[in-house]
N, C-alpha and C. Protein backbone atom coordinates (compact mmCIF):
# COMPACT_ATOMS: atom_id res chain seq x y z
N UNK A 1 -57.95 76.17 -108.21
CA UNK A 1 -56.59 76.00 -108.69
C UNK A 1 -55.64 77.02 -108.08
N UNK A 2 -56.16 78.15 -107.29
CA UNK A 2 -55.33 79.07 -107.29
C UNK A 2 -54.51 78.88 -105.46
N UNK A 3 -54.80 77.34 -104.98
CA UNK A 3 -54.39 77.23 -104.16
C UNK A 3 -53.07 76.66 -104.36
N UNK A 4 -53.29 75.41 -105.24
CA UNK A 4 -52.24 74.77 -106.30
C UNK A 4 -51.20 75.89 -106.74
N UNK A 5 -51.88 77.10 -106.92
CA UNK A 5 -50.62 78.08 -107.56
C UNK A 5 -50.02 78.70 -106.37
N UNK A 6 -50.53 79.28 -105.44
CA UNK A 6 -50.16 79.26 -104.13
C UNK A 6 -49.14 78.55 -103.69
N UNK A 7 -49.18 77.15 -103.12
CA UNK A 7 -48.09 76.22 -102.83
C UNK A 7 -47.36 76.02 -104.12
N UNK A 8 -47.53 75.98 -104.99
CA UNK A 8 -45.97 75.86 -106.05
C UNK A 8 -45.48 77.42 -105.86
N UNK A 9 -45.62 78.32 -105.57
CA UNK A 9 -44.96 80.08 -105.56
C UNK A 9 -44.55 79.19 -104.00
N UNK A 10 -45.06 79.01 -102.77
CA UNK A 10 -44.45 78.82 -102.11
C UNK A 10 -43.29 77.79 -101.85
N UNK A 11 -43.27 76.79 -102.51
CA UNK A 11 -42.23 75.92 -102.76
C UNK A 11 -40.77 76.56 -103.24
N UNK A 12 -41.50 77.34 -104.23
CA UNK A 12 -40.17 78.22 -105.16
C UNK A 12 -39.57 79.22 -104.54
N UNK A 13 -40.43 79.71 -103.29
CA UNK A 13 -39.67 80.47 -102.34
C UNK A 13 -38.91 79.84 -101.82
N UNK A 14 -39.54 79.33 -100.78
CA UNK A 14 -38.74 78.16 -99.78
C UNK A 14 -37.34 77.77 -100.47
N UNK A 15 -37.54 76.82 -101.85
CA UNK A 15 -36.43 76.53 -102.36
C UNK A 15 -35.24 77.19 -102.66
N UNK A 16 -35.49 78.58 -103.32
CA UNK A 16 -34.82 79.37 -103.81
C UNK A 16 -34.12 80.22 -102.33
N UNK A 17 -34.78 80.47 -101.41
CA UNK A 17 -34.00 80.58 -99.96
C UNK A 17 -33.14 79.71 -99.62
N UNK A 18 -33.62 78.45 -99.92
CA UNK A 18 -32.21 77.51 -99.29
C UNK A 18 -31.23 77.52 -100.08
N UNK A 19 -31.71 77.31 -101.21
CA UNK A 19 -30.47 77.53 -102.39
C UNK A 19 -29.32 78.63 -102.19
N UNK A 20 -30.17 79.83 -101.82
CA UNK A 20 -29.02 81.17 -101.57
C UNK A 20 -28.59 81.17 -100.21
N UNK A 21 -29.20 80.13 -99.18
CA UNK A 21 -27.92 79.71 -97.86
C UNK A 21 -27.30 79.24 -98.01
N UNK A 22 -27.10 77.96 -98.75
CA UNK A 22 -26.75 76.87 -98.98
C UNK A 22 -25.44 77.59 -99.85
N UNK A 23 -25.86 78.44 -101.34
CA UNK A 23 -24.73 78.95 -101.53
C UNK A 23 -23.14 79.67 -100.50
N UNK A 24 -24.15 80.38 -99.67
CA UNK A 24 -23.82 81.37 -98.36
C UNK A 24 -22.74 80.74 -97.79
N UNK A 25 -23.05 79.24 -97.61
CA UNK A 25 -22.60 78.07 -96.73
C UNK A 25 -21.03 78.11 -97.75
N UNK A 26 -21.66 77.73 -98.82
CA UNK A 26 -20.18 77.15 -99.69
C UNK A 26 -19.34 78.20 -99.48
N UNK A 27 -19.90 79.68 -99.82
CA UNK A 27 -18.67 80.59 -99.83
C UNK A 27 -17.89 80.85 -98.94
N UNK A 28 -18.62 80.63 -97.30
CA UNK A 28 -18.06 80.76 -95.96
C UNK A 28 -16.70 79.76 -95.92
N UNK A 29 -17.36 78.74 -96.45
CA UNK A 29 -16.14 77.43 -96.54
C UNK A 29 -15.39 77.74 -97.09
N UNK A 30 -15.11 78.18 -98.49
CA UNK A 30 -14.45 78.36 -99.54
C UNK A 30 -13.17 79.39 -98.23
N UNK A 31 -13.74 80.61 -98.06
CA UNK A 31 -13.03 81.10 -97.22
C UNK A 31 -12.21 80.70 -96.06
N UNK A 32 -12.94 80.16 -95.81
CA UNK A 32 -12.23 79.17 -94.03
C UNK A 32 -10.76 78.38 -95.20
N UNK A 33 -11.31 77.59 -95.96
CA UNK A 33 -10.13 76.77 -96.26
C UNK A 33 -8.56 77.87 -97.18
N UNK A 34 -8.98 78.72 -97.36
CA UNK A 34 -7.86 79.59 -97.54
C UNK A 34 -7.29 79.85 -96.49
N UNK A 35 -7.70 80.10 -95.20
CA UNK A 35 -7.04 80.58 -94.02
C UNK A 35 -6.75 79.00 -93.09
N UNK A 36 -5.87 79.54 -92.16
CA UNK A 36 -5.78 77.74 -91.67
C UNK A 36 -6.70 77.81 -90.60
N UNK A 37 -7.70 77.41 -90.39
CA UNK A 37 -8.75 77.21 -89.38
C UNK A 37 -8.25 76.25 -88.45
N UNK A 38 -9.14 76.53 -87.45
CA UNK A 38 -8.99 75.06 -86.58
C UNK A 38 -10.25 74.24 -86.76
N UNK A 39 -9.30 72.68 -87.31
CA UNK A 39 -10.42 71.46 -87.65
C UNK A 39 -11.50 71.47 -86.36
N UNK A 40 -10.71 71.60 -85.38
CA UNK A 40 -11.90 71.26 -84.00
C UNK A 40 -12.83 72.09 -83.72
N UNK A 41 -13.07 73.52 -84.74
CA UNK A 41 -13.64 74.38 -83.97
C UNK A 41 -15.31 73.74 -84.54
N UNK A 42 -16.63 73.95 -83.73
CA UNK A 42 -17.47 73.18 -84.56
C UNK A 42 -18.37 74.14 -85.45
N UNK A 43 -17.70 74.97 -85.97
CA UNK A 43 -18.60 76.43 -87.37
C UNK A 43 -17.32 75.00 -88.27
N UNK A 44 -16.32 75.35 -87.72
CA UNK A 44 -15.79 73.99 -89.23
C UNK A 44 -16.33 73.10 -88.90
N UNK A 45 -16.59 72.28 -88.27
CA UNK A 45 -16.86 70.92 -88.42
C UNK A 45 -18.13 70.65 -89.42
N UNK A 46 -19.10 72.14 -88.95
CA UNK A 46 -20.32 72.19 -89.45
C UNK A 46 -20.12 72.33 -90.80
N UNK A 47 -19.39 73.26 -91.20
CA UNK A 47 -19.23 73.84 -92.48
C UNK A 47 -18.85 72.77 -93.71
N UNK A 48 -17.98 71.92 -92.55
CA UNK A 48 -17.10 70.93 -93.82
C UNK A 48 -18.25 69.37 -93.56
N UNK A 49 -18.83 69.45 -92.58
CA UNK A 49 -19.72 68.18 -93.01
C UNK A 49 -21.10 68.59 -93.89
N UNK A 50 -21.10 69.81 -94.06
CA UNK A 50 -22.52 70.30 -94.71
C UNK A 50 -22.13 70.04 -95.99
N UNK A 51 -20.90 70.77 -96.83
CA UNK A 51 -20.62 71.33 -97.72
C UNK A 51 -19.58 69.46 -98.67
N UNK A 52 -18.51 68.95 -97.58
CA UNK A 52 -18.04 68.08 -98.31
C UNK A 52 -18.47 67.45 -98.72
N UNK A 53 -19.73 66.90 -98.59
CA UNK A 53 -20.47 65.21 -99.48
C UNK A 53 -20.83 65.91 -100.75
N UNK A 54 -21.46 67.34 -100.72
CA UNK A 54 -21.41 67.37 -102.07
C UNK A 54 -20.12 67.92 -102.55
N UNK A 55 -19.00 68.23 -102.57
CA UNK A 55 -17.78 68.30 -103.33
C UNK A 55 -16.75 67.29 -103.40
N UNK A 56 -17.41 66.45 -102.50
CA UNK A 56 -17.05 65.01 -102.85
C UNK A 56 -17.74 63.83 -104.02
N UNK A 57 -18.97 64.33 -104.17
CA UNK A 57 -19.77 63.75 -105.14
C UNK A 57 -19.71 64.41 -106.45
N UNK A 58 -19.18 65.92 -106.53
CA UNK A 58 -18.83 66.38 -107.61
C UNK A 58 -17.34 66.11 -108.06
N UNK A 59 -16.88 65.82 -107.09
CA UNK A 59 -15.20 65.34 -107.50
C UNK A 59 -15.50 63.95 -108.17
N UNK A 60 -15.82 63.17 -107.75
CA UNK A 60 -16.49 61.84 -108.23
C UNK A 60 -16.81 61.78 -109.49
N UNK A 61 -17.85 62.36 -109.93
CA UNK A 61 -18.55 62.30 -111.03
C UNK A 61 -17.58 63.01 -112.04
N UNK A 62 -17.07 63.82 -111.74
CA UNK A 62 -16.57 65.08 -112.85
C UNK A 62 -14.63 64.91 -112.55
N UNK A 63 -14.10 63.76 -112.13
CA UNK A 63 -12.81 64.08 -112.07
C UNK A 63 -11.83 64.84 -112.43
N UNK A 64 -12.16 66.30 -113.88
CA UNK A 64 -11.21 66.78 -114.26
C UNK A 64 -11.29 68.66 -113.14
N UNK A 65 -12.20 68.31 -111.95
CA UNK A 65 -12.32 69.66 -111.14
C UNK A 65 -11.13 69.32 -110.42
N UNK A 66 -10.74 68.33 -110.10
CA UNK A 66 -9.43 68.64 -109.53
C UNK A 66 -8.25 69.06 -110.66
N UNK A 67 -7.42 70.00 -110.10
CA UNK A 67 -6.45 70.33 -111.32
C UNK A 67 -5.03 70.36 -110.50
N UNK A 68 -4.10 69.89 -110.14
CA UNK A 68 -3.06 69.72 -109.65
C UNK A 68 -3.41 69.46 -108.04
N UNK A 69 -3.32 71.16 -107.61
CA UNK A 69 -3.65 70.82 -106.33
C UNK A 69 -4.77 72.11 -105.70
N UNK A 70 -5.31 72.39 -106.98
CA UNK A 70 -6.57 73.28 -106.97
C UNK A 70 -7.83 72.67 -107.11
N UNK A 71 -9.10 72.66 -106.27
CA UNK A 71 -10.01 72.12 -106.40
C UNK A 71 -11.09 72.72 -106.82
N UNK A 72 -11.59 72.53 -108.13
CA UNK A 72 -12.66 73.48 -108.20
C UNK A 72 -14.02 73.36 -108.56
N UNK A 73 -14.10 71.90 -107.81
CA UNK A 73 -15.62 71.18 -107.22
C UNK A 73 -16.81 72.67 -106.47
N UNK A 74 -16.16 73.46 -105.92
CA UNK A 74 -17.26 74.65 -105.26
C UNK A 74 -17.47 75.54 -106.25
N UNK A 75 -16.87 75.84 -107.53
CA UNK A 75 -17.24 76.78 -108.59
C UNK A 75 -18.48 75.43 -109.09
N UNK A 76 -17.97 74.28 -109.32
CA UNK A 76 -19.12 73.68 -109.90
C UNK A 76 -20.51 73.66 -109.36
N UNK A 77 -20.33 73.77 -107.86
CA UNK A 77 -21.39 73.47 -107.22
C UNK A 77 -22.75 74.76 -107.26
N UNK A 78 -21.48 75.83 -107.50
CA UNK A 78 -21.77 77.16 -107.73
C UNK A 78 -22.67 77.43 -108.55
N UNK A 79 -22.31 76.82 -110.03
CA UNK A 79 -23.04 77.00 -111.26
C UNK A 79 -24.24 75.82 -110.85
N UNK A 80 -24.30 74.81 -110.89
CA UNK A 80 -25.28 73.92 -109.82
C UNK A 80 -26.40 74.74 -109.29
N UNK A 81 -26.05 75.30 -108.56
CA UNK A 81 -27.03 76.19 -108.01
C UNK A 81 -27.95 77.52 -108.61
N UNK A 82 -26.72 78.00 -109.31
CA UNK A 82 -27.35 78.79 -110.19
C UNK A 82 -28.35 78.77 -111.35
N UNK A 83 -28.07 77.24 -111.36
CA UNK A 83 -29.17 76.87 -112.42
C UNK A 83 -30.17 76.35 -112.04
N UNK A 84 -30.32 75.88 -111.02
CA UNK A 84 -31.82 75.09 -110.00
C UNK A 84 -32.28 76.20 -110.23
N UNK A 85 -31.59 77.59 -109.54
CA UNK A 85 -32.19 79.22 -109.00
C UNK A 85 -32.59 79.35 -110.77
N UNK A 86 -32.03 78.74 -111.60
CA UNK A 86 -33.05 80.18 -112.94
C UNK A 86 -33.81 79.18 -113.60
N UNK A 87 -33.68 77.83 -113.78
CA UNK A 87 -34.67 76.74 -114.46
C UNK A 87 -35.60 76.23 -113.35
N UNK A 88 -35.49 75.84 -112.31
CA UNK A 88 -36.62 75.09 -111.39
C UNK A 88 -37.17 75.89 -110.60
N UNK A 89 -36.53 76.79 -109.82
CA UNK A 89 -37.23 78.27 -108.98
C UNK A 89 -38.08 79.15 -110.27
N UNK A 90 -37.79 79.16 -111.19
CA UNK A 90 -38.17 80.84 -111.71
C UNK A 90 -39.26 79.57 -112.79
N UNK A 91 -39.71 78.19 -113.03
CA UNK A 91 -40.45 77.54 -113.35
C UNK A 91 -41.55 77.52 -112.46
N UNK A 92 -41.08 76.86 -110.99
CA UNK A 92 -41.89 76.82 -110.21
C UNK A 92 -42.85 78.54 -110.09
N UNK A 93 -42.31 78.73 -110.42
CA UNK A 93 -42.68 80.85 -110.13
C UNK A 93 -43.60 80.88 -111.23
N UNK A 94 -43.39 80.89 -112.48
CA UNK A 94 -44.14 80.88 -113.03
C UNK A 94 -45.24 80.13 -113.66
N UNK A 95 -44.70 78.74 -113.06
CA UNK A 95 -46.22 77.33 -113.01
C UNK A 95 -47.35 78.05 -112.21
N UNK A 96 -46.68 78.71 -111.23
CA UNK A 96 -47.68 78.99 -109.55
C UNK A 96 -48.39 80.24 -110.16
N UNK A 97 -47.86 81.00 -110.97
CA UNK A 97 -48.54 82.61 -111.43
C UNK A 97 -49.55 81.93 -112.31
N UNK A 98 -49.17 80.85 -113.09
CA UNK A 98 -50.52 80.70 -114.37
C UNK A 98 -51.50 80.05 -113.91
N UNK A 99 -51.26 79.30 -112.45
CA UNK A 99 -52.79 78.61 -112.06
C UNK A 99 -53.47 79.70 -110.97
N UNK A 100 -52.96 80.86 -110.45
CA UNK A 100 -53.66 82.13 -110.30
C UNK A 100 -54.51 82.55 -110.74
């Protein structure tokens, strides 16, 4: 079993790394769109095709993140993440420690 616990600790790594790029990602964006970037450069192109489908799918679902002309689909996505990182990472962490 303690291989089983092995690959679930490693899953919860893995995961919990992408999770805190992935955050990394949003905040970079968050920044770019305060400043006026150039659409053509391709760190934006990258940034805004990584990051928009999901703040487009959270705008979707949750219509009241838009608020005039403030969007605040990336705080949601934010807390999103933060909670995979403390219910499914820190589960997986400790599923993987008890079959040790």
């Amino acid at each position: 079993m303690f291989v089983i616990g092995n690959l679930c600790q490693a899953v919860a790594a893995i995961l919990d790394k992408v999770l805190w790029l992935y955050s990394i990602v949003i905040f970079v964006a968050i920044l770019l769109s305060w400043v006026n970037a150039d659409p053509f450069n391709p760190i934006v192109q990258f940034l805004r095709a990584v990051t928009e489908p999901i703040f487009a799918w959270v705008r979707q679902r949750l219509p009241f993140v838009v608020v005039g002309l403030v969007d605040l689909s990336p705080i949601v996505v934010f807390i999103i993440i933060q909670l995979l990182q403390m219910v499914v990472v820190r589960s997986l962490f400790d599923f993987g420690a008890r079959l040790r």
